[in-house]
PDB file of N, CA and C in Angstrom:
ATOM      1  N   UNK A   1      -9.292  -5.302  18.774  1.00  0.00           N
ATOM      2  CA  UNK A   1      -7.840  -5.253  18.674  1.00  0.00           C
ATOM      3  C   UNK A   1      -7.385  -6.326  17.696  1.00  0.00           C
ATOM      4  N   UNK A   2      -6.503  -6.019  16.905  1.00  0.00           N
ATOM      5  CA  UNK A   2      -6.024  -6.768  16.043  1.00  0.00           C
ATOM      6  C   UNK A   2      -4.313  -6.999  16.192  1.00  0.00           C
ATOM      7  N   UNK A   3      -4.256  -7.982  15.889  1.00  0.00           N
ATOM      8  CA  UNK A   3      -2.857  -8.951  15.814  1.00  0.00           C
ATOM      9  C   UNK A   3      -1.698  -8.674  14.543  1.00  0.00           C
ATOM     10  N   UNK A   4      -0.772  -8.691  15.020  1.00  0.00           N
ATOM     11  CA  UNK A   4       0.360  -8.597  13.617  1.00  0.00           C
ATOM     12  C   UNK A   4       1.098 -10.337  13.736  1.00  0.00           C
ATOM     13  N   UNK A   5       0.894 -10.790  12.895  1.00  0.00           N
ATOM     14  CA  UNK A   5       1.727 -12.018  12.628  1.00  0.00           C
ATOM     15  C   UNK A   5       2.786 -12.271  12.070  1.00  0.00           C
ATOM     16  N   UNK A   6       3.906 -13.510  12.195  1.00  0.00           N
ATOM     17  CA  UNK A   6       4.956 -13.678  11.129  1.00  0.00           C
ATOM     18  C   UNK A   6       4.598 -15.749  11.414  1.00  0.00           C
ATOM     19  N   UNK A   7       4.498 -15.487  10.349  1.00  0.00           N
ATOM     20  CA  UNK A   7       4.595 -17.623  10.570  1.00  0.00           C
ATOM     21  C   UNK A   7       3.884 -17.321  11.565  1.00  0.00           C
ATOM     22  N   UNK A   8       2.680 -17.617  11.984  1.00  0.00           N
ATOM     23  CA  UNK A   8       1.849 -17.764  13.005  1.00  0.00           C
ATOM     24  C   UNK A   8       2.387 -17.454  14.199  1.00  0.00           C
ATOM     25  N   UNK A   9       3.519 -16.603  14.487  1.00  0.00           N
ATOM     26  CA  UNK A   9       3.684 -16.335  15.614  1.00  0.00           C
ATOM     27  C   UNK A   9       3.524 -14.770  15.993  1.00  0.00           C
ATOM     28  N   UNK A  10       2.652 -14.642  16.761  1.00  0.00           N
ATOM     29  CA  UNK A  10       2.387 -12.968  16.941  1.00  0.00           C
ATOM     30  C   UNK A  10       3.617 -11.697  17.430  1.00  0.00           C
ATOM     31  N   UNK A  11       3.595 -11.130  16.935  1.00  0.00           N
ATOM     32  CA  UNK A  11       4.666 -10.196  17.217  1.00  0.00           C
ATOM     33  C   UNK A  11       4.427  -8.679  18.199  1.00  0.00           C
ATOM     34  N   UNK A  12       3.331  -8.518  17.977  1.00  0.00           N
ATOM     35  CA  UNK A  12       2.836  -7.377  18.667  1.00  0.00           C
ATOM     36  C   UNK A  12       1.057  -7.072  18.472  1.00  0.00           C
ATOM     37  N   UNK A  13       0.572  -6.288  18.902  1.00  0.00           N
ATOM     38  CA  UNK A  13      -0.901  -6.110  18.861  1.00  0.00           C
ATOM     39  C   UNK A  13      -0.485  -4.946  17.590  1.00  0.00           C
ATOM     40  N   UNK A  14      -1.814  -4.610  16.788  1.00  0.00           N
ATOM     41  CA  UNK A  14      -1.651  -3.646  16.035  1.00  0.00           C
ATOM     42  C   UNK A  14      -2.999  -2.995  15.497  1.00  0.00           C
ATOM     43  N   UNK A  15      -2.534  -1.321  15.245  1.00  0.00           N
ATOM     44  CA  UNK A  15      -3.880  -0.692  14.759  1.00  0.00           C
ATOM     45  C   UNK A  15      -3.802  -0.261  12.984  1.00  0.00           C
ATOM     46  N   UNK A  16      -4.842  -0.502  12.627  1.00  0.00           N
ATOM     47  CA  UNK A  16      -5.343  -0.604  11.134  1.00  0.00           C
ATOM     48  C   UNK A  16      -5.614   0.279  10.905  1.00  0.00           C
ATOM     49  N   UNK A  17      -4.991   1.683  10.758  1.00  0.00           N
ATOM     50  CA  UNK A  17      -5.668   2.916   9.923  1.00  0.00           C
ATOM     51  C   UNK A  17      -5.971   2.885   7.907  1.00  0.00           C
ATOM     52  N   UNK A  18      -6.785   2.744   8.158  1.00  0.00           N
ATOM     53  CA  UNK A  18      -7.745   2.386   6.548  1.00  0.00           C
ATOM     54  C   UNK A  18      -7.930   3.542   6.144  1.00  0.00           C
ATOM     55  N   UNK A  19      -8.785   4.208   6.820  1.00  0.00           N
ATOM     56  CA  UNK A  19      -9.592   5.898   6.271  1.00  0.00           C
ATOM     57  C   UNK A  19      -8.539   6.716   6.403  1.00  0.00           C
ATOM     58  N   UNK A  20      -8.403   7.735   5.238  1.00  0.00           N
ATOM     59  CA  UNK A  20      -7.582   9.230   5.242  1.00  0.00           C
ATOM     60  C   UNK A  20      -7.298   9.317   6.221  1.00  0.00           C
ATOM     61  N   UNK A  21      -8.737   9.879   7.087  1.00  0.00           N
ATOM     62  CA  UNK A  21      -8.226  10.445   8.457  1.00  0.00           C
ATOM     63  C   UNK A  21      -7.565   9.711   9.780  1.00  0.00           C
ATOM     64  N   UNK A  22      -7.356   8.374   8.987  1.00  0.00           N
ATOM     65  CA  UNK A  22      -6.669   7.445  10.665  1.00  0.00           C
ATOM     66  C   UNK A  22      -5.055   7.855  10.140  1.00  0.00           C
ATOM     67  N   UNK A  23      -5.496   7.645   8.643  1.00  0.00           N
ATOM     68  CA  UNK A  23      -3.759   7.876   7.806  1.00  0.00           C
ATOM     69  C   UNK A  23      -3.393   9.138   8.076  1.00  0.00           C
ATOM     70  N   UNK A  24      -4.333  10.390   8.065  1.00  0.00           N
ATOM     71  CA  UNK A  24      -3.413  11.455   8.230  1.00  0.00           C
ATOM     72  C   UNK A  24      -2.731  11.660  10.011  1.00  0.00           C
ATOM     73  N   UNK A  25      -3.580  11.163  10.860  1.00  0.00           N
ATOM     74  CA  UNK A  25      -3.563  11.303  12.255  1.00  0.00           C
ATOM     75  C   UNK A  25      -2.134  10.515  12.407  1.00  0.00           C
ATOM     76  N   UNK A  26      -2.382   9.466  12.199  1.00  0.00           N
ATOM     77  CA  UNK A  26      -1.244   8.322  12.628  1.00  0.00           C
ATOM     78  C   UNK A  26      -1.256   8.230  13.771  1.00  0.00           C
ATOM     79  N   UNK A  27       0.482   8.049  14.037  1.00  0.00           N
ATOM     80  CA  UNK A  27       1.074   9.116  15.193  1.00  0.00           C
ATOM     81  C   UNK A  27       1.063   9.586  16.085  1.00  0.00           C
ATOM     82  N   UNK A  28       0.403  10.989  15.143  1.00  0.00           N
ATOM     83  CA  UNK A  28       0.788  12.354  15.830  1.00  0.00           C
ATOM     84  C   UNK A  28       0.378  12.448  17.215  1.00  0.00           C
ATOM     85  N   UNK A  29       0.764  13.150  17.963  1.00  0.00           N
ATOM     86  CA  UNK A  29       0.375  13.784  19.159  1.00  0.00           C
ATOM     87  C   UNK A  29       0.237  12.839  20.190  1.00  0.00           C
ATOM     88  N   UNK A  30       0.858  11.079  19.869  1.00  0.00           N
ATOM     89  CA  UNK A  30       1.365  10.220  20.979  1.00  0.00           C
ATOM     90  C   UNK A  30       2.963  10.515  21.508  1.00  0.00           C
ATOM     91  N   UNK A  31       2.960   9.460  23.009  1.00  0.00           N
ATOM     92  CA  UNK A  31       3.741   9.961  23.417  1.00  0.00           C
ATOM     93  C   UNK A  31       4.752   7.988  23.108  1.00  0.00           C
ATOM     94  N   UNK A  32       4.127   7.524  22.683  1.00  0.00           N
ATOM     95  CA  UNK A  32       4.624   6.358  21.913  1.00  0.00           C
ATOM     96  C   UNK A  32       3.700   5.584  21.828  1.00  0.00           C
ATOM     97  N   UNK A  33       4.082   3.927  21.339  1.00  0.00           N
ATOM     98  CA  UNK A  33       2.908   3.467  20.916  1.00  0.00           C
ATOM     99  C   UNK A  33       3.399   1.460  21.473  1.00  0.00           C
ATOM    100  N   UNK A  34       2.468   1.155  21.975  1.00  0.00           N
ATOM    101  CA  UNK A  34       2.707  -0.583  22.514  1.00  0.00           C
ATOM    102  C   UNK A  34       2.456  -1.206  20.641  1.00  0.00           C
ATOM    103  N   UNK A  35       3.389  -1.858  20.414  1.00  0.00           N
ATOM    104  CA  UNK A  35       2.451  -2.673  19.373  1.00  0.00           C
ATOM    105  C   UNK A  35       3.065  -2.041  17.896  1.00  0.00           C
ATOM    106  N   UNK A  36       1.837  -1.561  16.938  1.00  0.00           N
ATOM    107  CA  UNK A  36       2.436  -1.254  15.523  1.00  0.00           C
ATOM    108  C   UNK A  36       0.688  -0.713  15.066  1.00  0.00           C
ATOM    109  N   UNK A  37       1.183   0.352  14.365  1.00  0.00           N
ATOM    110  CA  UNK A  37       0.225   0.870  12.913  1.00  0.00           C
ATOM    111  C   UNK A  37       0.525   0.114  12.075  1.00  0.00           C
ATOM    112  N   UNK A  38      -0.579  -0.121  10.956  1.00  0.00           N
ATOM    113  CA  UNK A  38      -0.362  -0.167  10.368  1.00  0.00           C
ATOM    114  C   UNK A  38      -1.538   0.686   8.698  1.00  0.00           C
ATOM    115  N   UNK A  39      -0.788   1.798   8.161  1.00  0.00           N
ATOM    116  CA  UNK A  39      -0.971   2.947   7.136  1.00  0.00           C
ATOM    117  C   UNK A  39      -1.439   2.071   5.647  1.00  0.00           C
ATOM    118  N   UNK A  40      -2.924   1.466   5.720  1.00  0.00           N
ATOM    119  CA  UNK A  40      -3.107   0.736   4.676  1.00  0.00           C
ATOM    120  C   UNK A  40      -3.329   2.048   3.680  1.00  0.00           C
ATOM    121  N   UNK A  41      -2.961   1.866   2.206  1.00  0.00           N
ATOM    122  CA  UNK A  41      -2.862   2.577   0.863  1.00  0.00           C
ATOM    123  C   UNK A  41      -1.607   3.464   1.140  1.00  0.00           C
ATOM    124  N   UNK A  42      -0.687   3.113   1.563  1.00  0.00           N
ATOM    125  CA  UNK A  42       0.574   4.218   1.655  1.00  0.00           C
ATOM    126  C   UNK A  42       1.884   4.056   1.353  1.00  0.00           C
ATOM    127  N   UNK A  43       2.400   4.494   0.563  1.00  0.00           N
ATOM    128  CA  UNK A  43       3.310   4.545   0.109  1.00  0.00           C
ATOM    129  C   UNK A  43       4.847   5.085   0.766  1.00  0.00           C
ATOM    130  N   UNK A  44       4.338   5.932   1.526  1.00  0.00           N
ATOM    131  CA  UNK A  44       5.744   6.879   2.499  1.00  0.00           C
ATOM    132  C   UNK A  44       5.364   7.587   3.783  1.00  0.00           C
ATOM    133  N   UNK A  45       6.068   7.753   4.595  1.00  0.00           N
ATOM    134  CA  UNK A  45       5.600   8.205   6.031  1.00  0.00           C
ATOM    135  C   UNK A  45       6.149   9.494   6.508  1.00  0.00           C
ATOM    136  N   UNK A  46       6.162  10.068   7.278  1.00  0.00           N
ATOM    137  CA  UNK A  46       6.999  11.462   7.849  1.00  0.00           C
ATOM    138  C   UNK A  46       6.881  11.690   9.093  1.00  0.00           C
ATOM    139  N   UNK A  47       8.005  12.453   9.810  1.00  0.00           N
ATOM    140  CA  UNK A  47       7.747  12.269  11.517  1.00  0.00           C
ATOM    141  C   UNK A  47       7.536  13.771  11.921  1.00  0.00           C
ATOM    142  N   UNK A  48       7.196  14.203  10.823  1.00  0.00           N
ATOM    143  CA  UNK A  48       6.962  16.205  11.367  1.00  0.00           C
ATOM    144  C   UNK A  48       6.133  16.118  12.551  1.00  0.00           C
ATOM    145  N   UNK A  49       6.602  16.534  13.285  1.00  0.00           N
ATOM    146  CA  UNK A  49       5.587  16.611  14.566  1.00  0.00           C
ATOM    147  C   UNK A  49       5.545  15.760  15.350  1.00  0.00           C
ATOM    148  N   UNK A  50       6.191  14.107  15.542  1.00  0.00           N
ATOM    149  CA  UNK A  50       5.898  13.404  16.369  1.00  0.00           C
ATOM    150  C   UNK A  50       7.004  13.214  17.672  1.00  0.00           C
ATOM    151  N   UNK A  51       6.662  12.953  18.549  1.00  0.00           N
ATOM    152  CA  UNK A  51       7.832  13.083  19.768  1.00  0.00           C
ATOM    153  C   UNK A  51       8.405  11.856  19.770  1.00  0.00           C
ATOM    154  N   UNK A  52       8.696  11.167  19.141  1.00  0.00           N
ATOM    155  CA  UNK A  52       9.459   9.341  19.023  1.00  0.00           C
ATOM    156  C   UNK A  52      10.138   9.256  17.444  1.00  0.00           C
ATOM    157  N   UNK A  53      11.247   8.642  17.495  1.00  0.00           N
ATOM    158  CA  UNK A  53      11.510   7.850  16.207  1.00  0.00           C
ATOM    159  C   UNK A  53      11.164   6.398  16.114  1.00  0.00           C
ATOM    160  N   UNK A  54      10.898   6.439  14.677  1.00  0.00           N
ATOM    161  CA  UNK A  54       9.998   5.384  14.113  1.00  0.00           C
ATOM    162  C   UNK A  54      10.601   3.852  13.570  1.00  0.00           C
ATOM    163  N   UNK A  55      10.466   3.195  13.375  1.00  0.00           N
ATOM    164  CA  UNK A  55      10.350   1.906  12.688  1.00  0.00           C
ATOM    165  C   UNK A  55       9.692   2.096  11.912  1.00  0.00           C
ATOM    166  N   UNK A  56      10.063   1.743  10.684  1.00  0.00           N
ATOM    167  CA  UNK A  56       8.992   2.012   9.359  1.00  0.00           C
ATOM    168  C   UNK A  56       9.385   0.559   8.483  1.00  0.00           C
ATOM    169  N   UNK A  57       8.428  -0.364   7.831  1.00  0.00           N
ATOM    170  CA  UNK A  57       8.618  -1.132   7.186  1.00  0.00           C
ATOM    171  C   UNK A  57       7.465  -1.187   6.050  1.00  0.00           C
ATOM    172  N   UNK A  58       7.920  -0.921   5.168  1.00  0.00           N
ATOM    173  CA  UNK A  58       7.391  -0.717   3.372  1.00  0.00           C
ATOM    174  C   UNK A  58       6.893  -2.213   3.097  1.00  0.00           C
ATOM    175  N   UNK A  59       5.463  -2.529   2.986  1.00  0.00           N
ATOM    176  CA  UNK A  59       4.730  -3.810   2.823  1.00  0.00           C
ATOM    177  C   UNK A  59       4.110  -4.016   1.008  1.00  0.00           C
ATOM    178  N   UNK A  60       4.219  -4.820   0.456  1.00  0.00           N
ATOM    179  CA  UNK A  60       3.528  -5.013  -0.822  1.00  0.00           C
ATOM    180  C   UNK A  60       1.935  -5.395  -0.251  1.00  0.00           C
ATOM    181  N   UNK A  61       1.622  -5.229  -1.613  1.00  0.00           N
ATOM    182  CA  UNK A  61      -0.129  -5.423  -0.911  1.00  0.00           C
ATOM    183  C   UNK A  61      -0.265  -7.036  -0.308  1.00  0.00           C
ATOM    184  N   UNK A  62       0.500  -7.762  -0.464  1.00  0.00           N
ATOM    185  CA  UNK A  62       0.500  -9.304   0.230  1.00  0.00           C
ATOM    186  C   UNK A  62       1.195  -8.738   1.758  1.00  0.00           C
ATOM    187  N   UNK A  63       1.159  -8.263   2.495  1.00  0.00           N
ATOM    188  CA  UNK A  63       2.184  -7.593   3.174  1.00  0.00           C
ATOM    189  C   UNK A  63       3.261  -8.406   3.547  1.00  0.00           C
ATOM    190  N   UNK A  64       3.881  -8.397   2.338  1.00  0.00           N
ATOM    191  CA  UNK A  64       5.678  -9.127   2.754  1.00  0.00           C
ATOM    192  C   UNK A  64       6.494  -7.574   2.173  1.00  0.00           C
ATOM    193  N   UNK A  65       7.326  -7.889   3.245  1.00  0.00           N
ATOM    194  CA  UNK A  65       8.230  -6.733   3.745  1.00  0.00           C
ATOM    195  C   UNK A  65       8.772  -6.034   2.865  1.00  0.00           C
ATOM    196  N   UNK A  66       8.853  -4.849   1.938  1.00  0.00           N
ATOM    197  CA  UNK A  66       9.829  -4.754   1.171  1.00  0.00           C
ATOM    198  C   UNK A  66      10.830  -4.080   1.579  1.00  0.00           C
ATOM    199  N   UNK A  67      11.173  -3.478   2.587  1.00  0.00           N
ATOM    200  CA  UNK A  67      12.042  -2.829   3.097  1.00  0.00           C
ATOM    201  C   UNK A  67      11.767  -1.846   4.571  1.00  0.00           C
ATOM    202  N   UNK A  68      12.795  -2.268   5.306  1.00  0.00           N
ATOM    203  CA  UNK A  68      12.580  -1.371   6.308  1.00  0.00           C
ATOM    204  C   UNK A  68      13.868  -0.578   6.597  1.00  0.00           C
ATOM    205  N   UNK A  69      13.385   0.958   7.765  1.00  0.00           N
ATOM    206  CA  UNK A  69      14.310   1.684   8.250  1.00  0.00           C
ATOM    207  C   UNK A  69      13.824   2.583   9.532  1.00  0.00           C
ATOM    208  N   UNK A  70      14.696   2.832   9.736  1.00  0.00           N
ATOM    209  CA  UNK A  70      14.342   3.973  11.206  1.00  0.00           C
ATOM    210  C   UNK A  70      14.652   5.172  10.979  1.00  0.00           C
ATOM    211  N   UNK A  71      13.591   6.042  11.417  1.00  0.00           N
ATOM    212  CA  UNK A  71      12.650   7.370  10.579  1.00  0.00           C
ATOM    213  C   UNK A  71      13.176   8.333  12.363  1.00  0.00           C
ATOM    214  N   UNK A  72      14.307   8.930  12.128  1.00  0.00           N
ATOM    215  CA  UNK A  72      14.162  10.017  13.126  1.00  0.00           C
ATOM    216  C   UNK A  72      13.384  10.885  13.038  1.00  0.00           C
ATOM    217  N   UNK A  73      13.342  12.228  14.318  1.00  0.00           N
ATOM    218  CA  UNK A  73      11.963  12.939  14.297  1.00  0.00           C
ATOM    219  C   UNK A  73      12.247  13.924  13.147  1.00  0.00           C
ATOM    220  N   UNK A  74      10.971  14.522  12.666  1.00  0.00           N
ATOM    221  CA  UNK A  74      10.930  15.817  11.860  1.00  0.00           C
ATOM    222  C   UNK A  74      11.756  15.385  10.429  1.00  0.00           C
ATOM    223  N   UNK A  75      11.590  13.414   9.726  1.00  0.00           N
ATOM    224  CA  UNK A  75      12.113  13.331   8.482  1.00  0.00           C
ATOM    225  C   UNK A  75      10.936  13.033   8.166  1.00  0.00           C
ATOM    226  N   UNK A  76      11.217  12.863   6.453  1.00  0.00           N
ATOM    227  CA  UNK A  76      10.083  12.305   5.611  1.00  0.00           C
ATOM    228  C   UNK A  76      10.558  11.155   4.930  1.00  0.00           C
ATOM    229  N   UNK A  77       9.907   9.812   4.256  1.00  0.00           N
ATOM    230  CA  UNK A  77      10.587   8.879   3.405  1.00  0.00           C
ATOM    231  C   UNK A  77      10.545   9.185   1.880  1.00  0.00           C
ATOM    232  N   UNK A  78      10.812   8.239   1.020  1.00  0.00           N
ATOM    233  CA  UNK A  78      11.041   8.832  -0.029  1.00  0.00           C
ATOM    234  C   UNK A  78       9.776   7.392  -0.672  1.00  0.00           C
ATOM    235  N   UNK A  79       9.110   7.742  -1.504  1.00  0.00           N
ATOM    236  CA  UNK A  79       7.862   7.352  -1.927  1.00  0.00           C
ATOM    237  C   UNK A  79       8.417   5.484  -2.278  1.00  0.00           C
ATOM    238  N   UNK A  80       7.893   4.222  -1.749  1.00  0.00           N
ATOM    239  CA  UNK A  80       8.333   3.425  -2.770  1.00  0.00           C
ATOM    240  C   UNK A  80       6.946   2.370  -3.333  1.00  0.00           C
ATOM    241  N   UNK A  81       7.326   2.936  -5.062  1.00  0.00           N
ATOM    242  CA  UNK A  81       6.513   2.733  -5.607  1.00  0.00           C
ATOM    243  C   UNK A  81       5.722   1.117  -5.434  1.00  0.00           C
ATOM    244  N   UNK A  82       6.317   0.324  -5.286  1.00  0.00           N
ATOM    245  CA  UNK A  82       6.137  -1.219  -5.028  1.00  0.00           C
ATOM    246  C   UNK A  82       4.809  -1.231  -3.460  1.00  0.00           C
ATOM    247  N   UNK A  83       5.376  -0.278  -2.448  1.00  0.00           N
ATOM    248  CA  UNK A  83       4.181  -0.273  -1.264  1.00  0.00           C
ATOM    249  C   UNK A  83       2.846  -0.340  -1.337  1.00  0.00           C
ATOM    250  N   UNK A  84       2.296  -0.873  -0.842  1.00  0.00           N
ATOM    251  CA  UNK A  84       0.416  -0.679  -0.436  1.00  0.00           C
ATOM    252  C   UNK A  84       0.520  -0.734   0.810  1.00  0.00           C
ATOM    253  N   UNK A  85       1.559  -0.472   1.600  1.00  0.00           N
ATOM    254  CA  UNK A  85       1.282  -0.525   3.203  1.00  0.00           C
ATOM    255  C   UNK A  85       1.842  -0.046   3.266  1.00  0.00           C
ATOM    256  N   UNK A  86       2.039   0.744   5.065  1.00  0.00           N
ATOM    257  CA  UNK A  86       3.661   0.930   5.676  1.00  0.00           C
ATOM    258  C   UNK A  86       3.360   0.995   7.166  1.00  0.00           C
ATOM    259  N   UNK A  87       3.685  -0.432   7.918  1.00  0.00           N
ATOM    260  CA  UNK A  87       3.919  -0.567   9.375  1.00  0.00           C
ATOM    261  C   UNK A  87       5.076   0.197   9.840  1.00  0.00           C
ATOM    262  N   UNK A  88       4.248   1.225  11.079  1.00  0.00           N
ATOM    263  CA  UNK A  88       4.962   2.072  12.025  1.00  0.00           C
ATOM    264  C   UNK A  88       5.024   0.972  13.483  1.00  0.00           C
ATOM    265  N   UNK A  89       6.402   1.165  14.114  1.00  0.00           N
ATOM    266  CA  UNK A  89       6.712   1.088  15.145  1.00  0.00           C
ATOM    267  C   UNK A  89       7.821   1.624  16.340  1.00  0.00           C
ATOM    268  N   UNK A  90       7.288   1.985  17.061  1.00  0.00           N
ATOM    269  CA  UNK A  90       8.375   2.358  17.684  1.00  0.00           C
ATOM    270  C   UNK A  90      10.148   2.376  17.396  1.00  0.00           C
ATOM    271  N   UNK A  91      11.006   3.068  17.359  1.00  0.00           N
ATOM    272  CA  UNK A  91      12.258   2.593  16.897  1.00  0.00           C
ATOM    273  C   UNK A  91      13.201   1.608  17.973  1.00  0.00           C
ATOM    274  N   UNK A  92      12.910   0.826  17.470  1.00  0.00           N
ATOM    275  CA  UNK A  92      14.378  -0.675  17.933  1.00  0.00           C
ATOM    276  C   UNK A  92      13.122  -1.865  18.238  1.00  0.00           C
ATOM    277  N   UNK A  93      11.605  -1.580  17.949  1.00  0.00           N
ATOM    278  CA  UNK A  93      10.766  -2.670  17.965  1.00  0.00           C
ATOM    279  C   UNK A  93      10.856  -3.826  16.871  1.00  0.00           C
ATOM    280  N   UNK A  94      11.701  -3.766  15.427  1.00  0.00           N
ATOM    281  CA  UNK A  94      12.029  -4.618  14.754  1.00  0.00           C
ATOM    282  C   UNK A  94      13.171  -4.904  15.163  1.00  0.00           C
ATOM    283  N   UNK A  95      13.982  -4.521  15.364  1.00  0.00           N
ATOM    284  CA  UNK A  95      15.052  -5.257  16.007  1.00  0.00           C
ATOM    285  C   UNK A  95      14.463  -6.511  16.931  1.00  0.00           C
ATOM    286  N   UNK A  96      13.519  -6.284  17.884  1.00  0.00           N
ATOM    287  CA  UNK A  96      13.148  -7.062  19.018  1.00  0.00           C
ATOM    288  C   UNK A  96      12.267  -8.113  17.872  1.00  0.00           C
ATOM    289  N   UNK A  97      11.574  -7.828  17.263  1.00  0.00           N
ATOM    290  CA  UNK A  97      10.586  -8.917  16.540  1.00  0.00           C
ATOM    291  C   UNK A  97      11.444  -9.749  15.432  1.00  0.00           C
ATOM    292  N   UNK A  98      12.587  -9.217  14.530  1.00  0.00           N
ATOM    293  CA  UNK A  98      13.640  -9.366  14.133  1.00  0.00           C
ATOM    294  C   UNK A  98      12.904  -9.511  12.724  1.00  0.00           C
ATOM    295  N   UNK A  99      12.236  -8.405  12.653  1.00  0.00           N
ATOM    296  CA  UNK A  99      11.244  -7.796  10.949  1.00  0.00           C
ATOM    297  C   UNK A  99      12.713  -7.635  10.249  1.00  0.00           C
ATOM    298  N   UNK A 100      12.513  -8.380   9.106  1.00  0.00           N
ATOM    299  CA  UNK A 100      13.563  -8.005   7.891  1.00  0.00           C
ATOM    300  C   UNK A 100      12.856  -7.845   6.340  1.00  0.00           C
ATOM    301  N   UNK A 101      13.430  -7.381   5.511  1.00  0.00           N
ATOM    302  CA  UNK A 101      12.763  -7.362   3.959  1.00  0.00           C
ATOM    303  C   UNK A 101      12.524  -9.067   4.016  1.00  0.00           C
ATOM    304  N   UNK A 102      11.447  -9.376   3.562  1.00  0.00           N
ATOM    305  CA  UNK A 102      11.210 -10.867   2.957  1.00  0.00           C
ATOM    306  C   UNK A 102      10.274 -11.454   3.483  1.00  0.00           C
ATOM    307  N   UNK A 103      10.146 -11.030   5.100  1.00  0.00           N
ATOM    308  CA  UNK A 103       9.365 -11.546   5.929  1.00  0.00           C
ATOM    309  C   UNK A 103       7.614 -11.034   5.262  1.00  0.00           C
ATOM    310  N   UNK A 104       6.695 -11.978   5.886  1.00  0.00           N
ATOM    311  CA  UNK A 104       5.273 -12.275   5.009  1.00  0.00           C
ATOM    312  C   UNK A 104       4.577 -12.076   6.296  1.00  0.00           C
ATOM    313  N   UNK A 105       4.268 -11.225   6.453  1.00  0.00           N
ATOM    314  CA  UNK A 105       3.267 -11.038   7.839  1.00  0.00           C
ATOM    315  C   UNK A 105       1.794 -10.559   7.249  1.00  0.00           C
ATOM    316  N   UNK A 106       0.874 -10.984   8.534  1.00  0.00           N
ATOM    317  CA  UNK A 106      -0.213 -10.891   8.661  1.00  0.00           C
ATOM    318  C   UNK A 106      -1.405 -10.295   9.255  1.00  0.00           C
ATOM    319  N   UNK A 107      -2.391  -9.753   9.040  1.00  0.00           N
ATOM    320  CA  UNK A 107      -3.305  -9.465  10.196  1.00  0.00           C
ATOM    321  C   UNK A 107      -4.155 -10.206  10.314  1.00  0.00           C
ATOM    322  N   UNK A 108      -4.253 -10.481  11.854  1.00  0.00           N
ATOM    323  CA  UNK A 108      -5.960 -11.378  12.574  1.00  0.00           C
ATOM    324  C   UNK A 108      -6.502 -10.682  13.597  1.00  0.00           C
ATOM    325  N   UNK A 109      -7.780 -10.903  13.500  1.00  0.00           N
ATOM    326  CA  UNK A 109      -8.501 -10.200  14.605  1.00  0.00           C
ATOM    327  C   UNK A 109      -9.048  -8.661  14.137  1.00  0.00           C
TER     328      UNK A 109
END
């Protein structure tokens, strides 16, 4: 299990989909999720099919924040070119961690 950080303070547990197939799965076919994905090589996300709205936050390859939003069900995002990441979370879980564009987070573990 791996850790999501901000300034050394942990924010939630989180899973690392690397391979295609963790990237194409995501998601799908949960009934929500403790914690955060996170969609390494990705540029944009979509909720076709999933039973939750999302938290989505657009990471540069340093993963500092470039933007986040909340992804109701059955949308898609719109590609942003600047991404090499994109942390999924539950919707109103940045609110609670208080994720904004700027923030420099991390993975350990």
């Amino acid at each position: 299990m791996a850790w999501l950080l901000r300034d050394g303070e942990v924010l939630a547990a989180v899973e690392v989909a690397d391979s295609f197939g963790d990237r194409a799965v995501g998601l799908l076919g949960r009934d929500g999720i403790e914690g955060a994905m996170l969609l390494k090589q990705a540029r944009s996300v979509h909720t076709f099919g999933m039973r939750f709205p999302i938290d989505v936050a657009f990471c540069d390859g340093d993963l500092r924040v470039l933007d986040t939003l909340t992804l109701r069900r059955q949308r898609m995002t719109r590609p942003r070119w600047r991404a090499r990441s994109v942390l999924e979370a539950e919707a109103g879980a940045f609110d609670r961690w208080r994720l904004r564009p700027g923030d420099q987070l991390e993975i350990r573990g």
